[in-house]
N, C-alpha and C. Protein backbone atom coordinates (compact mmCIF):
# COMPACT_ATOMS: atom_id res chain seq x y z
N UNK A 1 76.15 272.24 69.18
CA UNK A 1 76.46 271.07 68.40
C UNK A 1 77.21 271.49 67.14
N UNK A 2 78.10 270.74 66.64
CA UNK A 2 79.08 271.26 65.60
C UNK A 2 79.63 272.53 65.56
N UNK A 3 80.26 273.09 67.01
CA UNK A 3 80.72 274.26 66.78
C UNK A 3 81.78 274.26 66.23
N UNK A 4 82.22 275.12 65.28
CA UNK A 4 83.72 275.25 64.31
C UNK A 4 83.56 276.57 63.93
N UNK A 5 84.42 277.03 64.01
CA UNK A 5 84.54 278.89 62.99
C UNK A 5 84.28 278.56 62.06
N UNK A 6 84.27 279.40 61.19
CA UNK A 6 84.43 279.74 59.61
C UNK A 6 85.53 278.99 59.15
N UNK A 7 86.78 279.34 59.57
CA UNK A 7 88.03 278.65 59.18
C UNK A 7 87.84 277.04 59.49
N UNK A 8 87.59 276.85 60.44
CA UNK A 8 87.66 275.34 60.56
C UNK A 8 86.58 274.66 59.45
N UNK A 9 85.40 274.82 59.10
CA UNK A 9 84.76 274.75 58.31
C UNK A 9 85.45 274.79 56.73
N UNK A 10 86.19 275.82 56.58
CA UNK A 10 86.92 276.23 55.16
C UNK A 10 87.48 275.15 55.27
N UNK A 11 88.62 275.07 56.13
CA UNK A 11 89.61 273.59 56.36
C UNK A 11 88.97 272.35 55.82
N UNK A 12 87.49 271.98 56.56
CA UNK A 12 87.11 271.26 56.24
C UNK A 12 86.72 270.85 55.35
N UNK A 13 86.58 272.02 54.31
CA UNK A 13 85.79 271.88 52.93
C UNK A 13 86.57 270.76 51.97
N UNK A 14 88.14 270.24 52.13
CA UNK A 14 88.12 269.36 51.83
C UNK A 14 88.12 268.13 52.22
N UNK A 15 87.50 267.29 51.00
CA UNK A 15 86.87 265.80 51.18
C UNK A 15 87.71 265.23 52.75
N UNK A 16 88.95 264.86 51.60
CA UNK A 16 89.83 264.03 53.07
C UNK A 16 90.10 264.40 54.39
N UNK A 17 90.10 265.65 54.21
CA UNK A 17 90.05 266.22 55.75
C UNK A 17 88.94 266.48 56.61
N UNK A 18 87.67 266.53 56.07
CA UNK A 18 86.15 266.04 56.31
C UNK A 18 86.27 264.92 56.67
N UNK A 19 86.32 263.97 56.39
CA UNK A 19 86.08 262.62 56.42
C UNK A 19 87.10 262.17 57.51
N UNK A 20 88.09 262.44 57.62
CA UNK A 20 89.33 262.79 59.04
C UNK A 20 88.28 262.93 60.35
N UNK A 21 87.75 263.85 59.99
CA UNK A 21 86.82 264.71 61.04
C UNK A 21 85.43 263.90 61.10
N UNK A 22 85.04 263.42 60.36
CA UNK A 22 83.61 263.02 60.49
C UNK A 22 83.35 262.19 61.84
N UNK A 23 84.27 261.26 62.24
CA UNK A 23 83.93 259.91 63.55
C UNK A 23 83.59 261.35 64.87
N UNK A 24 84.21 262.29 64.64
CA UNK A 24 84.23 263.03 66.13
C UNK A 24 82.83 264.17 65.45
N UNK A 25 82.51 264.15 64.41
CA UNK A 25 81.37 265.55 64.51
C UNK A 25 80.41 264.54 64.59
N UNK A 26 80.30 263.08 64.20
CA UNK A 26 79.34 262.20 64.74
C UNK A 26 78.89 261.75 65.75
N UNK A 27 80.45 261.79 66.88
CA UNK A 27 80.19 261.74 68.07
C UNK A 27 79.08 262.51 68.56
N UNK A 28 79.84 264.25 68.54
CA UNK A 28 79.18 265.50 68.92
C UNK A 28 77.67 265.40 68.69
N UNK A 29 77.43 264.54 67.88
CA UNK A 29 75.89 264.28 67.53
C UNK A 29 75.14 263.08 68.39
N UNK A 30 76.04 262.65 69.20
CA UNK A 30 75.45 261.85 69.98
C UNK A 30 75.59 259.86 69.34
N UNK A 31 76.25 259.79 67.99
CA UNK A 31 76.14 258.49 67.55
C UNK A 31 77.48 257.60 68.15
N UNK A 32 77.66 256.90 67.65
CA UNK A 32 78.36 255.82 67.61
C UNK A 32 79.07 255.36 66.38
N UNK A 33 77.83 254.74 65.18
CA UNK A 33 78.32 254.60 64.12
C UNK A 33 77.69 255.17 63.01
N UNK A 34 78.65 255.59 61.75
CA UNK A 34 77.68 256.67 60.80
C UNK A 34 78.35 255.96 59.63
N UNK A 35 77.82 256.11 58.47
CA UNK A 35 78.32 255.68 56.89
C UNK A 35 78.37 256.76 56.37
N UNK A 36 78.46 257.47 55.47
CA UNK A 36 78.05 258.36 54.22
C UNK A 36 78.53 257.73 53.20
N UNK A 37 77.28 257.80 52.38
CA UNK A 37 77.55 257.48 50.51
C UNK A 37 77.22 258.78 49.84
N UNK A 38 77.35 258.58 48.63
CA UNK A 38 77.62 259.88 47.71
C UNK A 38 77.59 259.07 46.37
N UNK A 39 76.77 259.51 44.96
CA UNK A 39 76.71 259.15 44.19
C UNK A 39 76.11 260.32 43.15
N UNK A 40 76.82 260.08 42.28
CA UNK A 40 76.53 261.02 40.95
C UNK A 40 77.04 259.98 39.64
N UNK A 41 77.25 260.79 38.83
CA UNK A 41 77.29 260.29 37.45
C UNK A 41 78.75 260.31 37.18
N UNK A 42 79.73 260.74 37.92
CA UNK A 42 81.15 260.97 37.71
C UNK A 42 81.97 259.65 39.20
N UNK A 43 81.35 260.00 40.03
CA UNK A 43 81.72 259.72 41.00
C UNK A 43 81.05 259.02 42.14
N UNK A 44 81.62 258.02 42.84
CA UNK A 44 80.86 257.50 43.76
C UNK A 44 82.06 257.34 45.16
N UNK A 45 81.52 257.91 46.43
CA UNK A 45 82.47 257.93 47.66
C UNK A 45 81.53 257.59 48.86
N UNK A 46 82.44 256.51 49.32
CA UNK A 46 81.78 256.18 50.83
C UNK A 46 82.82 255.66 52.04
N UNK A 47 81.91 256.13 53.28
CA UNK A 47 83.04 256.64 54.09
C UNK A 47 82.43 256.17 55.75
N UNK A 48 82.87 255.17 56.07
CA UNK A 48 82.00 255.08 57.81
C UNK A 48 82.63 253.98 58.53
N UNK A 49 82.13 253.64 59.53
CA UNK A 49 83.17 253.14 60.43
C UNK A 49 81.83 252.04 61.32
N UNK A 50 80.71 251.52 60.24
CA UNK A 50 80.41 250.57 60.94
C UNK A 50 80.57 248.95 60.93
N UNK A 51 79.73 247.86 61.66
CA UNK A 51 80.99 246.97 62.22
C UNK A 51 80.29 245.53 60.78
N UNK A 52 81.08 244.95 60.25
CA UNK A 52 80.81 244.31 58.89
C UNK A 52 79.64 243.57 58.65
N UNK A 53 78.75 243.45 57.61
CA UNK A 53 77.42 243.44 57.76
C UNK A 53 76.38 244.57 57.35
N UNK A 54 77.14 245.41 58.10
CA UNK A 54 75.98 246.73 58.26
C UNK A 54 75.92 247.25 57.00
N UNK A 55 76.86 247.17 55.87
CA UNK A 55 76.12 247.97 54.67
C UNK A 55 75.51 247.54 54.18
N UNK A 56 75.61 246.39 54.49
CA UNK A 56 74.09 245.54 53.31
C UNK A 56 72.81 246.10 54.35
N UNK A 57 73.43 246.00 55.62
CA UNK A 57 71.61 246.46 55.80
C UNK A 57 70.91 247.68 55.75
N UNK A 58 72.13 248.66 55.98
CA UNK A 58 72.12 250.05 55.21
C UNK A 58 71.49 250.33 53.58
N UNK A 59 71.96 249.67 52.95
CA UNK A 59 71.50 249.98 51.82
C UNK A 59 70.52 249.09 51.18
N UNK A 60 69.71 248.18 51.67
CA UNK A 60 68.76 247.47 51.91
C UNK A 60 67.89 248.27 52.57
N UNK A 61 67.72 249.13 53.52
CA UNK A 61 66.87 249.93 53.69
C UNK A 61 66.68 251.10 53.15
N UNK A 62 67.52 251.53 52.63
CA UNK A 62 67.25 252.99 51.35
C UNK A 62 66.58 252.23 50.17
N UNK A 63 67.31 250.51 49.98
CA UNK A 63 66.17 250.10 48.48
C UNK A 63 64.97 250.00 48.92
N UNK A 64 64.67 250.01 50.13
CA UNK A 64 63.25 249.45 50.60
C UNK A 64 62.64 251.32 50.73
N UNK A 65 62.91 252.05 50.57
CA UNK A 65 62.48 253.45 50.76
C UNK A 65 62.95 254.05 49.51
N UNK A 66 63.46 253.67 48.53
CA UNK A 66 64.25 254.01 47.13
C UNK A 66 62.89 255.74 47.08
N UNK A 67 62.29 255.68 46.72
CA UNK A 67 61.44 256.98 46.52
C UNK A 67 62.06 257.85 47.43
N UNK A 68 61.95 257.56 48.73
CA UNK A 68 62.12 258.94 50.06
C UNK A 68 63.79 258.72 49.73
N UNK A 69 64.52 257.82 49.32
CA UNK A 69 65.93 258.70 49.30
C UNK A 69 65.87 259.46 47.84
N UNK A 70 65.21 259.59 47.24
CA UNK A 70 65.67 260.20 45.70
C UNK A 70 64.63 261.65 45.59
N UNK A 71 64.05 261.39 46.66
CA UNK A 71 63.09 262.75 46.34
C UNK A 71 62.84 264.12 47.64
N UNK A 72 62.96 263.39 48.77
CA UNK A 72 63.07 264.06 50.26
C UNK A 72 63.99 264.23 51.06
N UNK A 73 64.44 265.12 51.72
CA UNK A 73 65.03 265.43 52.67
C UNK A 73 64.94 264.90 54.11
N UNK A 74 63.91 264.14 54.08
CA UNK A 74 63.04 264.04 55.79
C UNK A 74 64.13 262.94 55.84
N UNK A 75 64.39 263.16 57.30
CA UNK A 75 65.13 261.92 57.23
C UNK A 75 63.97 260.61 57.71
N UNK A 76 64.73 259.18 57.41
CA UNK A 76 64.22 257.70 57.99
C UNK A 76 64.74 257.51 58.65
N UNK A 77 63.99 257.52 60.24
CA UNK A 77 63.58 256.92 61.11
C UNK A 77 64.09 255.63 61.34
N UNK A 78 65.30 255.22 62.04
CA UNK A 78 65.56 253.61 61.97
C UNK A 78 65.07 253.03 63.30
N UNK A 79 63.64 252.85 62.52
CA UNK A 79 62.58 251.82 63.27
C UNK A 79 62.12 250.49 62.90
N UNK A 80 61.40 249.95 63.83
CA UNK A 80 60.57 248.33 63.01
C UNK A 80 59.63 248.84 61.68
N UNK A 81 59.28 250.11 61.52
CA UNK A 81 58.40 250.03 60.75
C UNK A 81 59.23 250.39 58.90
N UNK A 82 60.48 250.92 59.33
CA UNK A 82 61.18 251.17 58.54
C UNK A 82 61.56 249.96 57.63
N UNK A 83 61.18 248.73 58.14
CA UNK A 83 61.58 247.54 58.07
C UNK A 83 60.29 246.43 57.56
N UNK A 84 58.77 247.28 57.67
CA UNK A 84 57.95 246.75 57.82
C UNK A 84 57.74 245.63 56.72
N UNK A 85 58.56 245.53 55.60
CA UNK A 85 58.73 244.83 54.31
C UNK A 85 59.19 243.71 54.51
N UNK A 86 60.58 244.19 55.54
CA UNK A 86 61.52 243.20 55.34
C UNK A 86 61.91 243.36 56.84
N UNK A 87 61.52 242.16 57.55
CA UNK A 87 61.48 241.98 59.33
C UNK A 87 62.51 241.32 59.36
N UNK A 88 63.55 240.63 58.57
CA UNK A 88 64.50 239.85 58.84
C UNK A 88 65.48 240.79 59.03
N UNK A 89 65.26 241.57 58.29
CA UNK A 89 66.85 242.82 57.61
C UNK A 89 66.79 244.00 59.54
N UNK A 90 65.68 243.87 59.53
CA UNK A 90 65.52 244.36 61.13
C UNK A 90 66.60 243.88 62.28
N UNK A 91 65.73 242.45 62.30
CA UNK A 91 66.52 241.47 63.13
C UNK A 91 68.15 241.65 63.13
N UNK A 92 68.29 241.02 61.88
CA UNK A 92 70.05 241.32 61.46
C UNK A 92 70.64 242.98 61.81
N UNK A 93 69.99 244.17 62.23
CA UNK A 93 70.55 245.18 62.48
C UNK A 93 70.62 245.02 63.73
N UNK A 94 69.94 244.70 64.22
CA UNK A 94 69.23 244.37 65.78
C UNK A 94 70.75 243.57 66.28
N UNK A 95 71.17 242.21 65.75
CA UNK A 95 72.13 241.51 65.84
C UNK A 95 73.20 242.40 66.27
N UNK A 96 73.72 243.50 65.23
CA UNK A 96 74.51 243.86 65.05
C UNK A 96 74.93 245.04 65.91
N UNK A 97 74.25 245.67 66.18
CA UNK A 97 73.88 247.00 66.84
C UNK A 97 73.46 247.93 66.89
N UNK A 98 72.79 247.92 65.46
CA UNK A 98 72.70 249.01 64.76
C UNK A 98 70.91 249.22 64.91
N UNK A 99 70.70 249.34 66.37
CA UNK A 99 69.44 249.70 67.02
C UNK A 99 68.86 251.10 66.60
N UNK A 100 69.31 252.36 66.69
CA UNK A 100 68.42 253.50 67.13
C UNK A 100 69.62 254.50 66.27
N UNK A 101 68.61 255.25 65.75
CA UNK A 101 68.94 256.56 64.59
C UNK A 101 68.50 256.79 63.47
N UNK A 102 68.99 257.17 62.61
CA UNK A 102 68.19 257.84 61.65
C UNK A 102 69.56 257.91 60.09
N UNK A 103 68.19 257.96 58.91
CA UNK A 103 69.23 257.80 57.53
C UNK A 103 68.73 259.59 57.48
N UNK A 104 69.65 260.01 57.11
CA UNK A 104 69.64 261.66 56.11
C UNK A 104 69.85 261.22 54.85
N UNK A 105 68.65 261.25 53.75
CA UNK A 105 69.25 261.44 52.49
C UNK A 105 68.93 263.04 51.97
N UNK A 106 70.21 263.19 50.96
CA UNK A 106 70.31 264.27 50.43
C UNK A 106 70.47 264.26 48.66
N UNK A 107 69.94 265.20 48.20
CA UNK A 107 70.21 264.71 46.68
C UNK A 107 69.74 266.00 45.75
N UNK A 108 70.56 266.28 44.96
CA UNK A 108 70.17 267.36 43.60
C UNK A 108 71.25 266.77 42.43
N UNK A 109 69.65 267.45 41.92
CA UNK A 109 69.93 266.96 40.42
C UNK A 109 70.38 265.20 40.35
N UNK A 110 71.23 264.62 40.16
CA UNK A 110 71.33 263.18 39.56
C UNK A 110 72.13 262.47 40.86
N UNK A 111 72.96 263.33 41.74
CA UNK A 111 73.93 263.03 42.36
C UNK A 111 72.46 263.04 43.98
N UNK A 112 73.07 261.95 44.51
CA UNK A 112 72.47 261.59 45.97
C UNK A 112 73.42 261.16 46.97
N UNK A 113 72.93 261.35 47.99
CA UNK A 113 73.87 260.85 49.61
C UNK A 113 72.61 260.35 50.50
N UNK A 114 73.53 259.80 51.57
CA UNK A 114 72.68 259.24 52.52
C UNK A 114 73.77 259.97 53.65
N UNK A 115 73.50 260.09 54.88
CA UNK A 115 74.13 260.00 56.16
C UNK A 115 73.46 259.33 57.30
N UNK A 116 73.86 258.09 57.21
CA UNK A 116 73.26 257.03 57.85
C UNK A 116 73.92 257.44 59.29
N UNK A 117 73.40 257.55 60.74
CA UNK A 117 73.36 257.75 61.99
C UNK A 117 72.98 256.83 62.94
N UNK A 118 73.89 255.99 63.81
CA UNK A 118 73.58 254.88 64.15
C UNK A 118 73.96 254.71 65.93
N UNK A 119 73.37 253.92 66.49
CA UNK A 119 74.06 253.67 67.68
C UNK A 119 73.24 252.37 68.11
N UNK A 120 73.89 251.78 69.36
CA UNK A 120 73.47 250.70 70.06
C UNK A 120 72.49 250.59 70.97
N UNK A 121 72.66 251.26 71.83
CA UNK A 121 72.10 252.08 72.84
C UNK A 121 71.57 253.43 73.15
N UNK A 122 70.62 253.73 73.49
CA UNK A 122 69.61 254.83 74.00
C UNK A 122 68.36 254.59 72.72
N UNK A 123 67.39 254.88 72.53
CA UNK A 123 66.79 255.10 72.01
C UNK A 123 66.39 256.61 71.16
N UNK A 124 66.50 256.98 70.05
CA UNK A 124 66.06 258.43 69.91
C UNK A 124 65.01 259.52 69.78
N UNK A 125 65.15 259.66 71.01
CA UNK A 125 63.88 260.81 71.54
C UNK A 125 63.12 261.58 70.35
N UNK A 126 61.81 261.87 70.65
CA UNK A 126 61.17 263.18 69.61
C UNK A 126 62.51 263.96 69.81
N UNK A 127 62.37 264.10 71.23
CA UNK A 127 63.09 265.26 71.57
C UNK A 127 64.49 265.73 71.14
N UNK A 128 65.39 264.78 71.13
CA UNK A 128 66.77 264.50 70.53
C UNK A 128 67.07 265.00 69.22
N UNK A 129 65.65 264.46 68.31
CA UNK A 129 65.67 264.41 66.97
C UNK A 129 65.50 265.30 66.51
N UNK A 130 64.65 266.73 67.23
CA UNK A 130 64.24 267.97 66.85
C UNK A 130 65.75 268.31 67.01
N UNK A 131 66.38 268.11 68.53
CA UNK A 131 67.11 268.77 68.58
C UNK A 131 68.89 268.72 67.28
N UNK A 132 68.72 268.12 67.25
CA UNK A 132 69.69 267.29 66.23
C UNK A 132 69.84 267.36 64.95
N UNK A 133 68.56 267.36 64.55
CA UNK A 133 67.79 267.51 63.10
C UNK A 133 68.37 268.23 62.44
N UNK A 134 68.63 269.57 62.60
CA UNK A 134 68.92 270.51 61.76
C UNK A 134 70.55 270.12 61.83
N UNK A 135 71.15 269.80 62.74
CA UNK A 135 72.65 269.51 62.55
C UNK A 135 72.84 268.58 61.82
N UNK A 136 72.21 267.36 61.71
CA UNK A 136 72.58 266.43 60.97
C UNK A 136 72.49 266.59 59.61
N UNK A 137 71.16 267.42 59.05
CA UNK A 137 71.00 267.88 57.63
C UNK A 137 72.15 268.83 57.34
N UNK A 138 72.68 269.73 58.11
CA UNK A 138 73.37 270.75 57.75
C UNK A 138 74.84 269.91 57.39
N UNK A 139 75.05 268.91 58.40
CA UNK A 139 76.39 268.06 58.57
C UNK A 139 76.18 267.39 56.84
N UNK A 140 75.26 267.09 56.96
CA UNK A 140 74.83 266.07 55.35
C UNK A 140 74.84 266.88 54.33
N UNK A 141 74.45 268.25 54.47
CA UNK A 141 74.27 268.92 53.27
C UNK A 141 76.21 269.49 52.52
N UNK A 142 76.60 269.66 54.27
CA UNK A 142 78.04 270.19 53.82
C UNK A 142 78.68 268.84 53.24
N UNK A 143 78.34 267.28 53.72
CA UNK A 143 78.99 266.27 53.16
C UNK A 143 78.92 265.92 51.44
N UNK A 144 77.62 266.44 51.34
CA UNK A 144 76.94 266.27 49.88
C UNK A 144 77.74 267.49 49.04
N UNK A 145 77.73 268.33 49.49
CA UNK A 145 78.66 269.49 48.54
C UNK A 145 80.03 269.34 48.64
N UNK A 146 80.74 268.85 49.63
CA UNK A 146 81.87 268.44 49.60
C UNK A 146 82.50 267.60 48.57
N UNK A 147 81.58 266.64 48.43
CA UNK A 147 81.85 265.38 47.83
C UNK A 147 81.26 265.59 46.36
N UNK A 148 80.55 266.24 46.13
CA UNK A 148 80.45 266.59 44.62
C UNK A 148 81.42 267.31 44.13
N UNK A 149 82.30 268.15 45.09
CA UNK A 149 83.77 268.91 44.77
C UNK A 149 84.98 268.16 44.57
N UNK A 150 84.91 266.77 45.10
CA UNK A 150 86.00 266.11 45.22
C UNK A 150 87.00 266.11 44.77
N UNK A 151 88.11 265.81 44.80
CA UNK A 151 88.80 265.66 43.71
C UNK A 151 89.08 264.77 42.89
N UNK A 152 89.60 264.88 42.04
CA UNK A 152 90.25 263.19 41.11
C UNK A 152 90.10 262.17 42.08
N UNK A 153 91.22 262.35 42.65
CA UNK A 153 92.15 261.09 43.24
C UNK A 153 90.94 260.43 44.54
N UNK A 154 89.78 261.02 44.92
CA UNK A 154 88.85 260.24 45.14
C UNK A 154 87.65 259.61 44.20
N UNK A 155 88.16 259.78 43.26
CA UNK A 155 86.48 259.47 42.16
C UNK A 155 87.31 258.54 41.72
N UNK A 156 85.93 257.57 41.71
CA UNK A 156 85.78 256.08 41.19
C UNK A 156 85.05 256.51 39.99
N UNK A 157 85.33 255.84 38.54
CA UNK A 157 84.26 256.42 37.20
C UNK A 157 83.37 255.29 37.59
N UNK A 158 82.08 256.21 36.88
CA UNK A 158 81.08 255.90 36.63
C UNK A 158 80.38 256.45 35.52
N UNK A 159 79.82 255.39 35.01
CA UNK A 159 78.96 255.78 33.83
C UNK A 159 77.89 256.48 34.04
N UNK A 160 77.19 257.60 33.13
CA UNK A 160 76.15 258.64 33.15
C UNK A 160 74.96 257.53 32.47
N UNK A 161 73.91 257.37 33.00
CA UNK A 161 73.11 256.55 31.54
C UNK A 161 71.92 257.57 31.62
């Protein structure tokens, strides 16, 4: 899963050409549809290809987990129970397609990401998830350092408070 040399990796190290690449290393992971956000005190970048709707319910479920994205690595589980607050915001993913996968959040110091992992169909196995797991954090961790490197001409300002 995510095989690339060294070089292709270097290549990748920048933003735009990452993000070029991201729909197919998501594939390789078995999804469909993925988001990434990125937020710090300088900069804020987001980047995904799901179908309209879905970020509100995306980020409606990180406010509903606000602690586990600002403090853990584990990823969330996109289940009913993930939802257990808010059963409507379920439904409406349900609508949409956005059935089976998992959020990666990542975060140091002030700056945080998510790599939201999505699909319609299959359900995701224990088994899948072990297997996967470490790619998706590693995929998230290189997205999170990427994107704190960014350059200018992708940073939106933002205020430090």
């Amino acid at each position: 899963m995510l095989n690339r040399t060294a070089e292709d990796w270097q290549r990748l190290g920048h933003l735009p050409t990452l993000l070029e690449a991201l729909p197919a290393l998501v594939r390789e992971l078995g999804f469909r549809y993925y988001r990434f956000s990125f937020a710090s005190c300088t900069h804020a970048i987001s980047a995904g290809n799901l179908v309209t709707g879905s970020e509100a319910i995306i980020q409606a479920a990180l406010d509903l987990r606000a602690h586990h994205l600002q403090r853990s690595n584990i990823p969330l589980i996109w289940e009913p129970k993930a939802f257990a607050t808010a059963p409507s915001l379920w439904a409406q993913a349900q609508r949409l397609g956005l059935r089976h996968g998992w959020l990666q959040p990542l975060h140091k110091g002030v700056a945080h990401s998510c790599l939201a992992l999505l699909r319609p169909h299959v359900s995701v196995s224990a088994t899948e998830h072990y297997q996967n797991a470490a790619s998706a954090l590693w995929l998230g961790e290189f997205l999170h350092r990427t994107a704190s490197q960014s350059d200018a001409a992708l940073k939106s300002s933002r205020g430090c408070v």
